[in-house]
N, C-alpha and C. Protein backbone atom coordinates (compact mmCIF):
# COMPACT_ATOMS: atom_id res chain seq x y z
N UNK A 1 -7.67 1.37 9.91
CA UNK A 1 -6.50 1.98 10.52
C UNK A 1 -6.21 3.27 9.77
N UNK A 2 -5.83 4.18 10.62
CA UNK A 2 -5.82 5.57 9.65
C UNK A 2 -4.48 5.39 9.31
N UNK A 3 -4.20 5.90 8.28
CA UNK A 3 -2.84 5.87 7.24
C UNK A 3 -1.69 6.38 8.63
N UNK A 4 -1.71 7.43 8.95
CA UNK A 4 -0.45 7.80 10.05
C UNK A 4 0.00 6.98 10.79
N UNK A 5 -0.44 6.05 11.37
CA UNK A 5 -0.56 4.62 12.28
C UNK A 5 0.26 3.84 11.03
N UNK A 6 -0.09 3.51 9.50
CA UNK A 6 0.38 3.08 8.76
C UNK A 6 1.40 3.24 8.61
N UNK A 7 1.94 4.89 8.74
CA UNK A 7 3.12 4.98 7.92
C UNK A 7 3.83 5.22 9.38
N UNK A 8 3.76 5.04 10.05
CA UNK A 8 4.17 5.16 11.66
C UNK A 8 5.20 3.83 11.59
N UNK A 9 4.42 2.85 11.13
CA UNK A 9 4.70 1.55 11.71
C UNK A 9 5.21 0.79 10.05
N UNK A 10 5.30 1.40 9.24
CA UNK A 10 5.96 1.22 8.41
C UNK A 10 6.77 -0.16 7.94
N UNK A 11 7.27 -0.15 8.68
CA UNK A 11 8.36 -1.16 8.32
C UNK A 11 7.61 -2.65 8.64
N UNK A 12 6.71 -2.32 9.91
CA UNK A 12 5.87 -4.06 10.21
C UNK A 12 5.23 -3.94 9.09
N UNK A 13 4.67 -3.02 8.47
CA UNK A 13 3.47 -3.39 7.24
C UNK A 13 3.96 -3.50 6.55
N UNK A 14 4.75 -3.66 6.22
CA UNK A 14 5.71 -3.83 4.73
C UNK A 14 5.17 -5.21 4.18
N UNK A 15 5.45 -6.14 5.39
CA UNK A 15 4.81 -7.76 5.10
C UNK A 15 3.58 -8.16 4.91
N UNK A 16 2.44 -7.09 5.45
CA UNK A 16 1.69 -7.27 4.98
C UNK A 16 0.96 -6.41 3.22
N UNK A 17 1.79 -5.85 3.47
CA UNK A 17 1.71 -5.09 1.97
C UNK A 17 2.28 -5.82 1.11
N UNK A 18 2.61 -6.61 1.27
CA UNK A 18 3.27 -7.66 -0.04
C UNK A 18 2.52 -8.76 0.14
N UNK A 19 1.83 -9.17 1.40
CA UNK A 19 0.35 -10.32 1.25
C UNK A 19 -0.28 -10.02 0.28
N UNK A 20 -0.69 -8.45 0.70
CA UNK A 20 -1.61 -8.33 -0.45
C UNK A 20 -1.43 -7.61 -2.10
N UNK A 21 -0.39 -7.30 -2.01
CA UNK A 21 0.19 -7.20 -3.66
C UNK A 21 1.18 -7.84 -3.76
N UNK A 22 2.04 -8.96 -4.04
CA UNK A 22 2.79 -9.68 -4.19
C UNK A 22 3.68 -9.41 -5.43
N UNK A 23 3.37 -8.10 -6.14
CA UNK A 23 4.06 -8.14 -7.24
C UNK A 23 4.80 -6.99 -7.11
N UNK A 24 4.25 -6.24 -5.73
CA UNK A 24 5.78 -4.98 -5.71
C UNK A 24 6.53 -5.63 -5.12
N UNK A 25 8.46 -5.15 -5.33
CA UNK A 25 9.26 -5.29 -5.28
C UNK A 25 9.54 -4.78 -3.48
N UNK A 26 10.76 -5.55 -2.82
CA UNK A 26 10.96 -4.60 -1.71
C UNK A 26 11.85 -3.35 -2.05
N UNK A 27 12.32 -3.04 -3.50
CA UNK A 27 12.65 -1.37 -3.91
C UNK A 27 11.76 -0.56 -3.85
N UNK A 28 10.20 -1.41 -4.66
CA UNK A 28 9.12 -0.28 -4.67
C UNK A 28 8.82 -0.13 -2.76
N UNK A 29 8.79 -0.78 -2.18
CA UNK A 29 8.00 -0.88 -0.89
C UNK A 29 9.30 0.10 0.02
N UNK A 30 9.95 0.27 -0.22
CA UNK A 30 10.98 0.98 0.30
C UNK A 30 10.99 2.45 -0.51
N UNK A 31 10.83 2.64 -1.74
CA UNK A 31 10.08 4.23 -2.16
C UNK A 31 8.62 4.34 -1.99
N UNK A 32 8.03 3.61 -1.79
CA UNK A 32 7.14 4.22 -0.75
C UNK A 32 6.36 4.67 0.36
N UNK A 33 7.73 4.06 1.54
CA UNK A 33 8.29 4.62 2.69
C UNK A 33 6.74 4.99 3.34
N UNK A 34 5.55 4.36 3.13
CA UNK A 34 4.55 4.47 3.80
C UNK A 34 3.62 5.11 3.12
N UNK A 35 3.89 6.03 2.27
CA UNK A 35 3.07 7.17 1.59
C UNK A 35 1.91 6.36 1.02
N UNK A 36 0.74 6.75 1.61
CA UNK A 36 -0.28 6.77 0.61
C UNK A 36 -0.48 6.82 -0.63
N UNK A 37 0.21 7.53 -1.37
CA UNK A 37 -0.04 8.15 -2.42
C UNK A 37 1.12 7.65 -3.41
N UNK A 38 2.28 6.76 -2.86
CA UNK A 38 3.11 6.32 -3.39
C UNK A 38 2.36 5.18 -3.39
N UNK A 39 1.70 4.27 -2.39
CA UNK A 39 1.37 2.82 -2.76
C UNK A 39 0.29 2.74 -4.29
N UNK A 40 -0.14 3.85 -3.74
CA UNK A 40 -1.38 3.75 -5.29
C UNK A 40 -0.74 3.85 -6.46
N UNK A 41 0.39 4.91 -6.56
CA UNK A 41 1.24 4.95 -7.73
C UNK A 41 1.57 4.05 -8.22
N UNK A 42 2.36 3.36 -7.08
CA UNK A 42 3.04 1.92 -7.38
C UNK A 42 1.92 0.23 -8.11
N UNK A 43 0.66 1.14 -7.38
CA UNK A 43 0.01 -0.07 -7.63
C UNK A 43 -0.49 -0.08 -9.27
N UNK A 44 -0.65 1.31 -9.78
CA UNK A 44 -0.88 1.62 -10.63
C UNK A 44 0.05 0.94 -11.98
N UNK A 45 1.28 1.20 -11.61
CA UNK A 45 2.48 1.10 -12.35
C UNK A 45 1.96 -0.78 -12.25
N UNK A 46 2.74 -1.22 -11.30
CA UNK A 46 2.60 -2.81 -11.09
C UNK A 46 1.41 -3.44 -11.84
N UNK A 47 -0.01 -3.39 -11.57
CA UNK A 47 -1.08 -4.25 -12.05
C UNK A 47 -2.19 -3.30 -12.86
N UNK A 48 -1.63 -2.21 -13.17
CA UNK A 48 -2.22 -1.51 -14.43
C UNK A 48 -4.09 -0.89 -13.87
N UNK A 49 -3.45 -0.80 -12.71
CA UNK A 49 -4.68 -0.12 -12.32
C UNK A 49 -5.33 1.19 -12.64
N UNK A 50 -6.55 1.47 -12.60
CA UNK A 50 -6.73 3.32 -12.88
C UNK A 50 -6.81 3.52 -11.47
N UNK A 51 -6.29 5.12 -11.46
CA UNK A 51 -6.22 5.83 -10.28
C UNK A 51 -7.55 5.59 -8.94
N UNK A 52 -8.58 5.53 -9.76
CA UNK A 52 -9.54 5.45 -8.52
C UNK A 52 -9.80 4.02 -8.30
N UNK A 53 -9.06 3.21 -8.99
CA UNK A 53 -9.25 1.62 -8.23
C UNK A 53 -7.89 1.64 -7.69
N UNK A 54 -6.85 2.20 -7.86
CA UNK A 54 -5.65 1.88 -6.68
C UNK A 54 -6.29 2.96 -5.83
N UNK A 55 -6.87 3.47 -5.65
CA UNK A 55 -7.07 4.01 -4.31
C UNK A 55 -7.75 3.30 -3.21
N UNK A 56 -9.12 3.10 -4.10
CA UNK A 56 -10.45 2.16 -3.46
C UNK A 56 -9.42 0.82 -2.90
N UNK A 57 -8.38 0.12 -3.90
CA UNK A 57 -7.43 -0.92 -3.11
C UNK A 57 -6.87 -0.52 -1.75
N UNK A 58 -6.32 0.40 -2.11
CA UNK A 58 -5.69 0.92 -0.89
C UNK A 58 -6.36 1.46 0.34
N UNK A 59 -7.95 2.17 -0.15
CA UNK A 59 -8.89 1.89 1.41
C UNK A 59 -8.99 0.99 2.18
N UNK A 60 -9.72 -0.13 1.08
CA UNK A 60 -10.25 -1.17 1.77
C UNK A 60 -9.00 -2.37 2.31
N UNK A 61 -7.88 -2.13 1.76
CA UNK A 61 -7.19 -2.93 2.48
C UNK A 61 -6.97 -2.32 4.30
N UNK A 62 -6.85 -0.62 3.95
CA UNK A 62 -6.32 -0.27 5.33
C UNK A 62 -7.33 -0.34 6.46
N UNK A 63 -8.83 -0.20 5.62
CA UNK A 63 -9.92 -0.33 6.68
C UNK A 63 -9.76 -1.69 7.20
N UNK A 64 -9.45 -2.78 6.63
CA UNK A 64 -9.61 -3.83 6.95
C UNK A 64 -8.42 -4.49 8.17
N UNK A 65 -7.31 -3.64 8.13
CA UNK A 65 -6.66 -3.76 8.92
C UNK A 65 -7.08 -3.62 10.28
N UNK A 66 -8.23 -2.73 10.47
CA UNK A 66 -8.56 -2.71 11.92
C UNK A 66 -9.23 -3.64 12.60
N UNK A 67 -9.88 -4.56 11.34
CA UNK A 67 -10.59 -6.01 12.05
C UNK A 67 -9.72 -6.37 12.43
């Protein structure tokens, strides 16, 4: 699913964005209002990720959304 569709629809993915990280908050999921670039931040912050594995997280979850 391309990110715009993501952040389009925002608010339904919210639930699934907490399937799959369960450790952001609905404050963090609400600053990052869809942004790409905020979820990686966040993911970063949350489970101590480096930048190019919260990203690679954040692909493959959204590719996977289209199955």
């Amino acid at each position: 699913m391309d990110w715009d569709r993501v952040q389009g629809n925002w608010q339904q993915m919210k639930g699934k964005v907490k399937e799959q990280w369960g450790r952001l908050t609905d404050d963090d999921l609400d600053v990052i209002g869809g942004k790409q670039d905020q979820l990686e931040g966040r993911l970063q912050e949350r489970y101590g990720y480096a930048k190019d594995q919260a990203k690679r997280e954040v692909d493959d979850w959204s590719s996977k959304l289209n199955s």
